[in-house]
PDB file of N, CA and C in Angstrom:
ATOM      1  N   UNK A   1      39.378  59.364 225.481  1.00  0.00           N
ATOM      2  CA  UNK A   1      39.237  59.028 224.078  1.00  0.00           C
ATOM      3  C   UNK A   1      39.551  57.558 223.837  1.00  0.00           C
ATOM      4  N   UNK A   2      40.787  57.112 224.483  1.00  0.00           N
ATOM      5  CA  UNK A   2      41.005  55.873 224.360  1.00  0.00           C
ATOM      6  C   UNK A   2      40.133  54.427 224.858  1.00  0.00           C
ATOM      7  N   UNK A   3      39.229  55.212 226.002  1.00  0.00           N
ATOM      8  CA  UNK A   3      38.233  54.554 226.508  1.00  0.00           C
ATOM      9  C   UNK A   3      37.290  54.193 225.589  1.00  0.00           C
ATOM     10  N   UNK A   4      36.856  55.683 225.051  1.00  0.00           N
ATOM     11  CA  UNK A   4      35.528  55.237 224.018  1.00  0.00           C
ATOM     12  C   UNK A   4      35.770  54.184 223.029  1.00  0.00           C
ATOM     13  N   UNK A   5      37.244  54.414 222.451  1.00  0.00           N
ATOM     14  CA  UNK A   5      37.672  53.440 220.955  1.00  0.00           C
ATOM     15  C   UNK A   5      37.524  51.945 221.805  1.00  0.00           C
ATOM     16  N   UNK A   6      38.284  51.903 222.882  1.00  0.00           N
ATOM     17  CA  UNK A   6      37.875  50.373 222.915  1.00  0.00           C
ATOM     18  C   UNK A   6      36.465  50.095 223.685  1.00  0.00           C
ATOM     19  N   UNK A   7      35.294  51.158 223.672  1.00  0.00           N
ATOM     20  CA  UNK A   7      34.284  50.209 224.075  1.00  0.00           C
ATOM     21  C   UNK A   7      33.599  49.923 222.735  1.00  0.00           C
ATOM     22  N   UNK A   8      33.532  51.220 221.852  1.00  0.00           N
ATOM     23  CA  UNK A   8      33.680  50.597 220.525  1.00  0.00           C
ATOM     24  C   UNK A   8      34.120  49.652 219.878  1.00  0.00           C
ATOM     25  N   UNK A   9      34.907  49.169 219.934  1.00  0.00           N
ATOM     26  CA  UNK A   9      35.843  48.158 219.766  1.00  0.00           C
ATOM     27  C   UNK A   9      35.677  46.629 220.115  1.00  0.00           C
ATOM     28  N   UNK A  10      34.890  46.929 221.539  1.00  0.00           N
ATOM     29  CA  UNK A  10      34.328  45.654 222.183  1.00  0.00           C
ATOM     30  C   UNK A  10      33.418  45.425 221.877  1.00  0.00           C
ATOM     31  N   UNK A  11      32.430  46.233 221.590  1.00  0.00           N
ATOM     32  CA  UNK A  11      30.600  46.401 221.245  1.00  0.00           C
ATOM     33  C   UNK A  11      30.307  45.798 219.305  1.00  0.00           C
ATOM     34  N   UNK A  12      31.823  46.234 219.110  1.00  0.00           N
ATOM     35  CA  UNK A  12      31.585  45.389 217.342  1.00  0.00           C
ATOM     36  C   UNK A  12      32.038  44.197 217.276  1.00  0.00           C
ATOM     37  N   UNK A  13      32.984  43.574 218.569  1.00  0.00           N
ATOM     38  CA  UNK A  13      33.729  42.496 218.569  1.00  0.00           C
ATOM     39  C   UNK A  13      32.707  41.192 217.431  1.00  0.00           C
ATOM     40  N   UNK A  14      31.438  41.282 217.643  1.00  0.00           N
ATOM     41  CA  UNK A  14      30.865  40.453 217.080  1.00  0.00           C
ATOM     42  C   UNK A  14      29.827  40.536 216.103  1.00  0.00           C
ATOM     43  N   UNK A  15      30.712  41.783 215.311  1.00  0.00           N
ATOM     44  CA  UNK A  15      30.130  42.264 213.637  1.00  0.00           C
ATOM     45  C   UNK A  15      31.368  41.851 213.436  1.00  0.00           C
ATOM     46  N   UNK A  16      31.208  41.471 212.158  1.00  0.00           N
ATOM     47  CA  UNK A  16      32.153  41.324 211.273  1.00  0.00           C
ATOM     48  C   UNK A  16      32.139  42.511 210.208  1.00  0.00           C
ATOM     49  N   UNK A  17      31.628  43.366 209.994  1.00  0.00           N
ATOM     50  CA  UNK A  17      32.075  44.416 209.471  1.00  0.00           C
ATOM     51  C   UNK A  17      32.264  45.612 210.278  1.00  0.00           C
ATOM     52  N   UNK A  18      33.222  45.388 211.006  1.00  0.00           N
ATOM     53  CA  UNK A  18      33.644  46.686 211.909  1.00  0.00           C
ATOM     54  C   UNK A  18      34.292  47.406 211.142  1.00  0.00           C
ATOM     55  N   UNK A  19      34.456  47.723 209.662  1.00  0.00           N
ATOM     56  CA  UNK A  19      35.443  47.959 208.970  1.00  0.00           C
ATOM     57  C   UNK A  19      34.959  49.981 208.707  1.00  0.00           C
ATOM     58  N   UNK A  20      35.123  50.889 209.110  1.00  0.00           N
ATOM     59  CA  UNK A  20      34.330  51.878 208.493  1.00  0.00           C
ATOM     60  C   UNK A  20      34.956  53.034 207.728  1.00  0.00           C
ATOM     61  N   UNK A  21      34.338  53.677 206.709  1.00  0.00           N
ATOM     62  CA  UNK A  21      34.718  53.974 205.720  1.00  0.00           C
ATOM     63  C   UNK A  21      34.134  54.877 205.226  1.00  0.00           C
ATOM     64  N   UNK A  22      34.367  56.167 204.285  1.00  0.00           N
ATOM     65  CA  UNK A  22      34.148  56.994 203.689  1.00  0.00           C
ATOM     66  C   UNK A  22      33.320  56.850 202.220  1.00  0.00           C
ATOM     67  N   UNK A  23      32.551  57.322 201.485  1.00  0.00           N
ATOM     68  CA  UNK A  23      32.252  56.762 200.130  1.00  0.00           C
ATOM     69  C   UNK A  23      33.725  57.449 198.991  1.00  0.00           C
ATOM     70  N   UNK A  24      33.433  56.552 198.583  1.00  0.00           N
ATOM     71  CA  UNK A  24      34.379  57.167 197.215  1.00  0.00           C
ATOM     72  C   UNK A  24      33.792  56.291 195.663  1.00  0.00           C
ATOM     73  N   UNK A  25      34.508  56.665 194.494  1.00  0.00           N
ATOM     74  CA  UNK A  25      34.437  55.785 193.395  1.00  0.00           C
ATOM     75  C   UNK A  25      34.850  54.231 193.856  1.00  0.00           C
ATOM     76  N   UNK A  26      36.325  54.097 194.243  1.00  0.00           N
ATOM     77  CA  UNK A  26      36.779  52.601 194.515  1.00  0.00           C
ATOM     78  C   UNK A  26      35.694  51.653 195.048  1.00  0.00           C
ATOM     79  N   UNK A  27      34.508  51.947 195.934  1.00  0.00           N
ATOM     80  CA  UNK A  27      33.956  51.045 196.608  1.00  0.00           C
ATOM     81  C   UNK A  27      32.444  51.610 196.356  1.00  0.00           C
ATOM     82  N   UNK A  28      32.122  52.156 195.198  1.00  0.00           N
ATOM     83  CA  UNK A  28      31.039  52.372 194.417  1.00  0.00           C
ATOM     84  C   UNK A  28      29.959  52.920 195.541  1.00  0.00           C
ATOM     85  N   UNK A  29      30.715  54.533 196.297  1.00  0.00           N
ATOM     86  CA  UNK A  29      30.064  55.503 196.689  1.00  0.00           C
ATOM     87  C   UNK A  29      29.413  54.848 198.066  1.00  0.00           C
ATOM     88  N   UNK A  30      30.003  53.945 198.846  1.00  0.00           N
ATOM     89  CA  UNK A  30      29.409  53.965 200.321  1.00  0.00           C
ATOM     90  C   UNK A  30      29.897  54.379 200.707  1.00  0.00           C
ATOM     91  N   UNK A  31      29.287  53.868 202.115  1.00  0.00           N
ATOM     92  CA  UNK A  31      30.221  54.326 203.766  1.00  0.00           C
ATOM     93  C   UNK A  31      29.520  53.707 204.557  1.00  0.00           C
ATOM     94  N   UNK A  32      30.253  53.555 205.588  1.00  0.00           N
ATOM     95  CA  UNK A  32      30.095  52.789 206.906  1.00  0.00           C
ATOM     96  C   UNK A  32      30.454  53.983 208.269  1.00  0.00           C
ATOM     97  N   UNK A  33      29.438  54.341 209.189  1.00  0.00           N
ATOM     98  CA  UNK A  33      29.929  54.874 209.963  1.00  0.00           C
ATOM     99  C   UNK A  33      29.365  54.288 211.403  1.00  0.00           C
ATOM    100  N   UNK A  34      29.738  54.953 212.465  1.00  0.00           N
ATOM    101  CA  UNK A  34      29.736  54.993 213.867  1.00  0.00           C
ATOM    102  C   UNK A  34      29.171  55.699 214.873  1.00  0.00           C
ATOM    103  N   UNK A  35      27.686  55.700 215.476  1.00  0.00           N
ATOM    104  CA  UNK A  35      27.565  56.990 216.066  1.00  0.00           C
ATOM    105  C   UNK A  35      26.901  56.691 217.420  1.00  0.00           C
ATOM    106  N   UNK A  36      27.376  57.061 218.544  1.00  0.00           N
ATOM    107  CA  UNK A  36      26.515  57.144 219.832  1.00  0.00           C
ATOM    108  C   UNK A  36      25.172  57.304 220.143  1.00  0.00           C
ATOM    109  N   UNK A  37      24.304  56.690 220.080  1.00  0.00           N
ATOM    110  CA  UNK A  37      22.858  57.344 219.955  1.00  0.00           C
ATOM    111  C   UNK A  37      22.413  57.836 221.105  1.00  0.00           C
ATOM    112  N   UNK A  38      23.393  57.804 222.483  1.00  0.00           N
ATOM    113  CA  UNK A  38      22.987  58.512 223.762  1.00  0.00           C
ATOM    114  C   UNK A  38      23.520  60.003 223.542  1.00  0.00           C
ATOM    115  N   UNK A  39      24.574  60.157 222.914  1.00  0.00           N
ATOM    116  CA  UNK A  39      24.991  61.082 222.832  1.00  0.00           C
ATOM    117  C   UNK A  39      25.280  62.109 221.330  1.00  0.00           C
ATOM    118  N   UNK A  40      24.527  61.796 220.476  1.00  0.00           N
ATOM    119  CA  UNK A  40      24.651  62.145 218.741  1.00  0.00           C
ATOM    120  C   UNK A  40      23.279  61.889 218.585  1.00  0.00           C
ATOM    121  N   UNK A  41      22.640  63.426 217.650  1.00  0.00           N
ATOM    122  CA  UNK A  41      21.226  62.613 216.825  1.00  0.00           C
ATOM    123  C   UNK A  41      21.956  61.592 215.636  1.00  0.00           C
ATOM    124  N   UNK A  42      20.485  60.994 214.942  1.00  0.00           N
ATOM    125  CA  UNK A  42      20.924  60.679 213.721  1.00  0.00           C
ATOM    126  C   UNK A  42      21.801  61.312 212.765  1.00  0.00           C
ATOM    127  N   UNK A  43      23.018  60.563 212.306  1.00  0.00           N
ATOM    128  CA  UNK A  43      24.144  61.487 211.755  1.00  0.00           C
ATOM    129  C   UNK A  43      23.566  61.472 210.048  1.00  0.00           C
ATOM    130  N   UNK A  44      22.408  61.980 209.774  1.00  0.00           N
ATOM    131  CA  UNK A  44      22.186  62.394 207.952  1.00  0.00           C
ATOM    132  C   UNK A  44      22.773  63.301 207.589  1.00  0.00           C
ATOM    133  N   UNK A  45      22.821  64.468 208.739  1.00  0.00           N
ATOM    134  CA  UNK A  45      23.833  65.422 208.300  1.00  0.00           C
ATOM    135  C   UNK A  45      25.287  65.230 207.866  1.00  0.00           C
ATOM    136  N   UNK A  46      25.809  64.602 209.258  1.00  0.00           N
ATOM    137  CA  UNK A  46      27.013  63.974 208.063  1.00  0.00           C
ATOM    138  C   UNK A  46      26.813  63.010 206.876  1.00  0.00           C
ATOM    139  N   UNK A  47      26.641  62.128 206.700  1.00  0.00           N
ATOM    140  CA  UNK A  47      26.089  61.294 205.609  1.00  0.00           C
ATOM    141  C   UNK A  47      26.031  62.393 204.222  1.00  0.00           C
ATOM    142  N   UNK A  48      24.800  62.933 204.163  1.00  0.00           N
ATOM    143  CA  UNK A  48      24.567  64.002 202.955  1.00  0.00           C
ATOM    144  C   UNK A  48      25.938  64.862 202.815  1.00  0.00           C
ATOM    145  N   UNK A  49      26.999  65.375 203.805  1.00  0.00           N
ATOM    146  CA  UNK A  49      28.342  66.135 203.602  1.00  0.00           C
ATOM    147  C   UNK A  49      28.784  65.019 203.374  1.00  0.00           C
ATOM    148  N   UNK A  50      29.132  63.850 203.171  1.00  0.00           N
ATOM    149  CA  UNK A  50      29.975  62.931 202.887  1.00  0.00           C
ATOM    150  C   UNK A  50      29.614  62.793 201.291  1.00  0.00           C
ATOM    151  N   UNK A  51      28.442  62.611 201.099  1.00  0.00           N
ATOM    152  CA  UNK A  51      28.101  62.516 199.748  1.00  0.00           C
ATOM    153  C   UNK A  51      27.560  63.288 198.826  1.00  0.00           C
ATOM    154  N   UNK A  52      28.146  64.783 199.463  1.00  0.00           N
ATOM    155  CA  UNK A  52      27.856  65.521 198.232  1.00  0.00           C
ATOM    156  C   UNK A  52      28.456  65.987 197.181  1.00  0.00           C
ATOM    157  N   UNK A  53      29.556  65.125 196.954  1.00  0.00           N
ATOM    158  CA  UNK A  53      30.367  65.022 196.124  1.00  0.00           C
ATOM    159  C   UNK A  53      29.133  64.271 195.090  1.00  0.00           C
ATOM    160  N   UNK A  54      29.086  63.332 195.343  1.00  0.00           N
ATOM    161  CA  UNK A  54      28.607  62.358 194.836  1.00  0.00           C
ATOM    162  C   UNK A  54      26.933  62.508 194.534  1.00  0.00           C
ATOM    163  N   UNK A  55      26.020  63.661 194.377  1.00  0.00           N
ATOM    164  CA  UNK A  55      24.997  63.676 194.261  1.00  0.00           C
ATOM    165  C   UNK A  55      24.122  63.916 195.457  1.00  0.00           C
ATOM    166  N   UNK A  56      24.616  63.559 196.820  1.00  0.00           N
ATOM    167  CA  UNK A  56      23.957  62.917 197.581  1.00  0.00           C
ATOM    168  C   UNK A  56      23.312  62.048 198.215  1.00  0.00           C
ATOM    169  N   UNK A  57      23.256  61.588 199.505  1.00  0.00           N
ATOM    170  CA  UNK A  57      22.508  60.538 199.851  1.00  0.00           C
ATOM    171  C   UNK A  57      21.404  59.809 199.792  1.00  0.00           C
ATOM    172  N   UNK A  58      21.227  58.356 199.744  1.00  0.00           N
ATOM    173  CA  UNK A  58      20.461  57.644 198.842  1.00  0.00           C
ATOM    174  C   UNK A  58      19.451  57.154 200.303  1.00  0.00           C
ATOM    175  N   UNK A  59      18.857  58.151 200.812  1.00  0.00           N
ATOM    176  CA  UNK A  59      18.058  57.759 202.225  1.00  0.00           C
ATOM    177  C   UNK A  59      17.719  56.246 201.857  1.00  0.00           C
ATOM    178  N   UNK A  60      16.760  55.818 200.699  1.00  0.00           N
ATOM    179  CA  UNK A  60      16.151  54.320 200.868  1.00  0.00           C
ATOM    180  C   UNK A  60      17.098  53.946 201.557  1.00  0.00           C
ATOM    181  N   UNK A  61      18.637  53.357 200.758  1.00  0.00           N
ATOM    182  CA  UNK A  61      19.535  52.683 200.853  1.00  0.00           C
ATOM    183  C   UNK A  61      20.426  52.920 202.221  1.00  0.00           C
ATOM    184  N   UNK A  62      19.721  53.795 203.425  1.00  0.00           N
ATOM    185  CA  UNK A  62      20.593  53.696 204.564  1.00  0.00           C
ATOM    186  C   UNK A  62      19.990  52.586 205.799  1.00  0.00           C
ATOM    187  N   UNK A  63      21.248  52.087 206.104  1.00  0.00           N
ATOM    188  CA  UNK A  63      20.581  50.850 207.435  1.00  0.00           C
ATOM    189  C   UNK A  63      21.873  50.797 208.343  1.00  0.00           C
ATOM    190  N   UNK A  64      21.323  51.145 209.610  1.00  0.00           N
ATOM    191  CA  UNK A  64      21.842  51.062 210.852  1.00  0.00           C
ATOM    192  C   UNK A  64      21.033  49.979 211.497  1.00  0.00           C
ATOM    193  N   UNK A  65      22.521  49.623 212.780  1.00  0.00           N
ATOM    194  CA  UNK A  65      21.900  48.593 213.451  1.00  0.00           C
ATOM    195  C   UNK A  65      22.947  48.781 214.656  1.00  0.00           C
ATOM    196  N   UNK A  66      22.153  48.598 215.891  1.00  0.00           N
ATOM    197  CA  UNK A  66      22.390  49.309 217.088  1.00  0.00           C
ATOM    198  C   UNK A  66      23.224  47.692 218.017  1.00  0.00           C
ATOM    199  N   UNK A  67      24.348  47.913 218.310  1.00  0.00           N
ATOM    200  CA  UNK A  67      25.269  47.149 218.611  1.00  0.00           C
ATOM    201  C   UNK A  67      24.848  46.720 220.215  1.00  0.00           C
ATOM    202  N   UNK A  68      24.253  45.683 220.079  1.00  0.00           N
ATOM    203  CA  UNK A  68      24.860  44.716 221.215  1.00  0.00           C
ATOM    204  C   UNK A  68      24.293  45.471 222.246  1.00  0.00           C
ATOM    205  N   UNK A  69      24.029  45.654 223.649  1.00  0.00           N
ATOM    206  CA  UNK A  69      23.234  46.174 224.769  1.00  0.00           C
ATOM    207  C   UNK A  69      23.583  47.749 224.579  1.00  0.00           C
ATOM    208  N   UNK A  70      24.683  48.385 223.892  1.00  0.00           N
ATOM    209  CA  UNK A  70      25.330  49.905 224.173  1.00  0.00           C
ATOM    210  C   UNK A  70      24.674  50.635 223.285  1.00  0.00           C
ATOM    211  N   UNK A  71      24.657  51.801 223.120  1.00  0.00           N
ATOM    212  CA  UNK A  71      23.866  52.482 222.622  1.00  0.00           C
ATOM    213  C   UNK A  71      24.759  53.058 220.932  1.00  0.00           C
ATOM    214  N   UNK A  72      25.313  52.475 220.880  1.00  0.00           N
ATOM    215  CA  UNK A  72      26.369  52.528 219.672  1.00  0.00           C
ATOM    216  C   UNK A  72      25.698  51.788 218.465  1.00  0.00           C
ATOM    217  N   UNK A  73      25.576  52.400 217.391  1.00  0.00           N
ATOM    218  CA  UNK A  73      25.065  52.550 216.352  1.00  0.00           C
ATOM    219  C   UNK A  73      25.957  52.489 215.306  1.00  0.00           C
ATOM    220  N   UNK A  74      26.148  51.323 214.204  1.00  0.00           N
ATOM    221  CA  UNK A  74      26.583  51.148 212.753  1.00  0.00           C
ATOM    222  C   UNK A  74      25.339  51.672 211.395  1.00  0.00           C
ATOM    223  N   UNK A  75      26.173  52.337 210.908  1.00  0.00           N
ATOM    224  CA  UNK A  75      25.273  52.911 210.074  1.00  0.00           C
ATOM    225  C   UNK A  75      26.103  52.868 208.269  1.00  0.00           C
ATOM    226  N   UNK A  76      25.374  52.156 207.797  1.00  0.00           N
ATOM    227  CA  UNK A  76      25.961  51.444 206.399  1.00  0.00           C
ATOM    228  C   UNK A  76      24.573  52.396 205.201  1.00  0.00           C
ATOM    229  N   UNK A  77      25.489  53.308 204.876  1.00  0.00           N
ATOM    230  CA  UNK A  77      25.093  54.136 203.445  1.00  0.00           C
ATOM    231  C   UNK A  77      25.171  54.714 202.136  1.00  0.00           C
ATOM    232  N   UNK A  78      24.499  54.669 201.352  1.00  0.00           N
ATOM    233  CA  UNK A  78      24.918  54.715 199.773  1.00  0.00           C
ATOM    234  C   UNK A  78      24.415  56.135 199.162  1.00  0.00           C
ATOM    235  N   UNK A  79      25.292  56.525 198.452  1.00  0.00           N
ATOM    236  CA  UNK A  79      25.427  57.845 198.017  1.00  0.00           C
ATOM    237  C   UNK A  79      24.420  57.752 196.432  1.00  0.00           C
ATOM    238  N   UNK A  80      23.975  58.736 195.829  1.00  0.00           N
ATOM    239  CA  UNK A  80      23.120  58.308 194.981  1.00  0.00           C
ATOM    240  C   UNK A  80      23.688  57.917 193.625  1.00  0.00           C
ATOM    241  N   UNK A  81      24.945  58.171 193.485  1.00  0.00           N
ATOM    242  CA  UNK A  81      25.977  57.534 192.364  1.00  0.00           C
ATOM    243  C   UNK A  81      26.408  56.108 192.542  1.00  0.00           C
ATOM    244  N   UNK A  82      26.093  55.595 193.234  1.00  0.00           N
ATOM    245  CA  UNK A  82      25.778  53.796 193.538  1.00  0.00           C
ATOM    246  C   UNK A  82      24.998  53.433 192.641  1.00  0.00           C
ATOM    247  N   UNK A  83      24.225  54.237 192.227  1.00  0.00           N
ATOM    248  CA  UNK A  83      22.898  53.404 190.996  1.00  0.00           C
ATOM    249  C   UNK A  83      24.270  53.395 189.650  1.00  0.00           C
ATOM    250  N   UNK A  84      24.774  54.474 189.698  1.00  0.00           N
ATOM    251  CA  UNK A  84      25.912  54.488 188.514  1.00  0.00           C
ATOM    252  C   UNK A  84      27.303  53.787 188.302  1.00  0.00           C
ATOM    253  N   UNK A  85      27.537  53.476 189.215  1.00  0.00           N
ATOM    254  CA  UNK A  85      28.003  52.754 189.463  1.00  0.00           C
ATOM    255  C   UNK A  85      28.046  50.751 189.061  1.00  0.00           C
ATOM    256  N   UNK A  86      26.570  50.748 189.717  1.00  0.00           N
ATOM    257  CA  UNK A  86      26.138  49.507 189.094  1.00  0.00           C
ATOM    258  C   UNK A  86      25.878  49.096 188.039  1.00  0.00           C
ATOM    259  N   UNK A  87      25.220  50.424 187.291  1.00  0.00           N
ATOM    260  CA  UNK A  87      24.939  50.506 185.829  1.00  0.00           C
ATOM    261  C   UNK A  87      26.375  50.238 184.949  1.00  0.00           C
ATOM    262  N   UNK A  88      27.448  50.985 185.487  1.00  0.00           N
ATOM    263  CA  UNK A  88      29.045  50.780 184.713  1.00  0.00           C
ATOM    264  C   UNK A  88      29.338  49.030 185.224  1.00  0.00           C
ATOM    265  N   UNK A  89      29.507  49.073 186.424  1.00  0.00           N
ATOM    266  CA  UNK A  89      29.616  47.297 186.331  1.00  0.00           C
ATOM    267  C   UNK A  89      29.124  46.120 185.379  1.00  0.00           C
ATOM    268  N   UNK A  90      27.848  46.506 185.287  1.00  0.00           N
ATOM    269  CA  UNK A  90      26.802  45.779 184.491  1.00  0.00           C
ATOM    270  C   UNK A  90      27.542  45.894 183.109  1.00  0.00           C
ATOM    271  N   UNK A  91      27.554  47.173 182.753  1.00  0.00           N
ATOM    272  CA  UNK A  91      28.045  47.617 180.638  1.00  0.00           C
ATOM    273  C   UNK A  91      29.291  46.671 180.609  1.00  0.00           C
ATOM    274  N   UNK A  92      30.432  46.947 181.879  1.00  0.00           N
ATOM    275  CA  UNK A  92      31.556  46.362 181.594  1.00  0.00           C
ATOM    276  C   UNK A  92      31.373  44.961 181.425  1.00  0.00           C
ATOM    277  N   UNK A  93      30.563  44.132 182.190  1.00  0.00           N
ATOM    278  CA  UNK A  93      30.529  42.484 182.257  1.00  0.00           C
ATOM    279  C   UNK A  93      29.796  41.889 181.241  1.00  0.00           C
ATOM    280  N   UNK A  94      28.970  42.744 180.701  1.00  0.00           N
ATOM    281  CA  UNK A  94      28.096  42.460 178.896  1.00  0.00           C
ATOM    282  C   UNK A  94      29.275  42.743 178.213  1.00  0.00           C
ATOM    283  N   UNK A  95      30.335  43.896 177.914  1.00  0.00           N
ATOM    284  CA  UNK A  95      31.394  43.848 176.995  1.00  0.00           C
ATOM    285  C   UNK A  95      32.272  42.489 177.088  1.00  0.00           C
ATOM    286  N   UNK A  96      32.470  42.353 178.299  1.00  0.00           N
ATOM    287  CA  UNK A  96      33.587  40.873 178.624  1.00  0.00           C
ATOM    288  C   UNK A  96      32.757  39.960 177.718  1.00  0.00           C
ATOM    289  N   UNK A  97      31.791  39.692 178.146  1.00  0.00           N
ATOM    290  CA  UNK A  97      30.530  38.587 178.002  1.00  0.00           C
ATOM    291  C   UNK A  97      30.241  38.203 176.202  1.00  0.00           C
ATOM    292  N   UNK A  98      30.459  39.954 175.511  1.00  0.00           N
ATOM    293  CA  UNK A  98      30.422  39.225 174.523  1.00  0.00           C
ATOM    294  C   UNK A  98      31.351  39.671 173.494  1.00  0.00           C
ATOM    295  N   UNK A  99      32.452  40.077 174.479  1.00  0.00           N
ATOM    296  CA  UNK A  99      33.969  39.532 173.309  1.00  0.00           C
ATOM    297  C   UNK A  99      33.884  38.230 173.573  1.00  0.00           C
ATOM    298  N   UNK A 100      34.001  37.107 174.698  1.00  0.00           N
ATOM    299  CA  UNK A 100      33.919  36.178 175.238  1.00  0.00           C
ATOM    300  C   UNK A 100      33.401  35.237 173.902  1.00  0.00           C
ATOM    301  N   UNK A 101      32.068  35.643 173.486  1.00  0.00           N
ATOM    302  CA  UNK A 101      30.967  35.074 172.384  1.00  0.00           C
ATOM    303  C   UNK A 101      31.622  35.276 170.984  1.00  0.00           C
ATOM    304  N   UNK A 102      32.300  36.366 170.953  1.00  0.00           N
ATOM    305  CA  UNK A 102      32.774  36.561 169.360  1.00  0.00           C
ATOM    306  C   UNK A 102      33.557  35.227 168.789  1.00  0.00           C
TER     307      UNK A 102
END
């Protein structure tokens, strides 16, 4: 086990977002995950259980990118409450915007 984490480990050395993560509200319904592609199909299945809290997964909005010579796979995805998300960002920065104006 400890093997795999650091070839993982070595294979992202030169992403800068090795960071990976679950969706939630705080970070407006992504995730970042990790998956072997010698040894794992495409993980949608997890993805869609991750976000079915949240509506479900936003297929357009998924992009993987296959690390460096290994067969290790980053996979960066948005749940379909991301559109709502953006929409609340947006209302809040027009309210700032025009107490700001008053």
């Amino acid at each position: 086990m400890c093997f795999v984490i650091s070839i993982a480990t070595c294979a992202m050395a030169g992403d800068s977002k090795s960071e990976f993560f679950e969706p939630s509200e705080s970070n407006a319904y992504q995730g970042r995950l990790l998956y072997d592609a010698s040894k794992e199909d495409y993980p949608i299945d997890k993805m869609m259980k991750l976000c079915k809290a949240y509506t479900g997964v936003d297929t357009a909005q998924t992009k993987c990118k296959k690390q460096n010579q290994s067969s290790l796979v980053i996979c960066e995805y948005k749940c379909s409450l991301h559109w709502s998300a953006l929409v609340i960002k947006r209302l809040e920065h027009v309210a700032v915007v025009s107490c700001l104006n008053v």
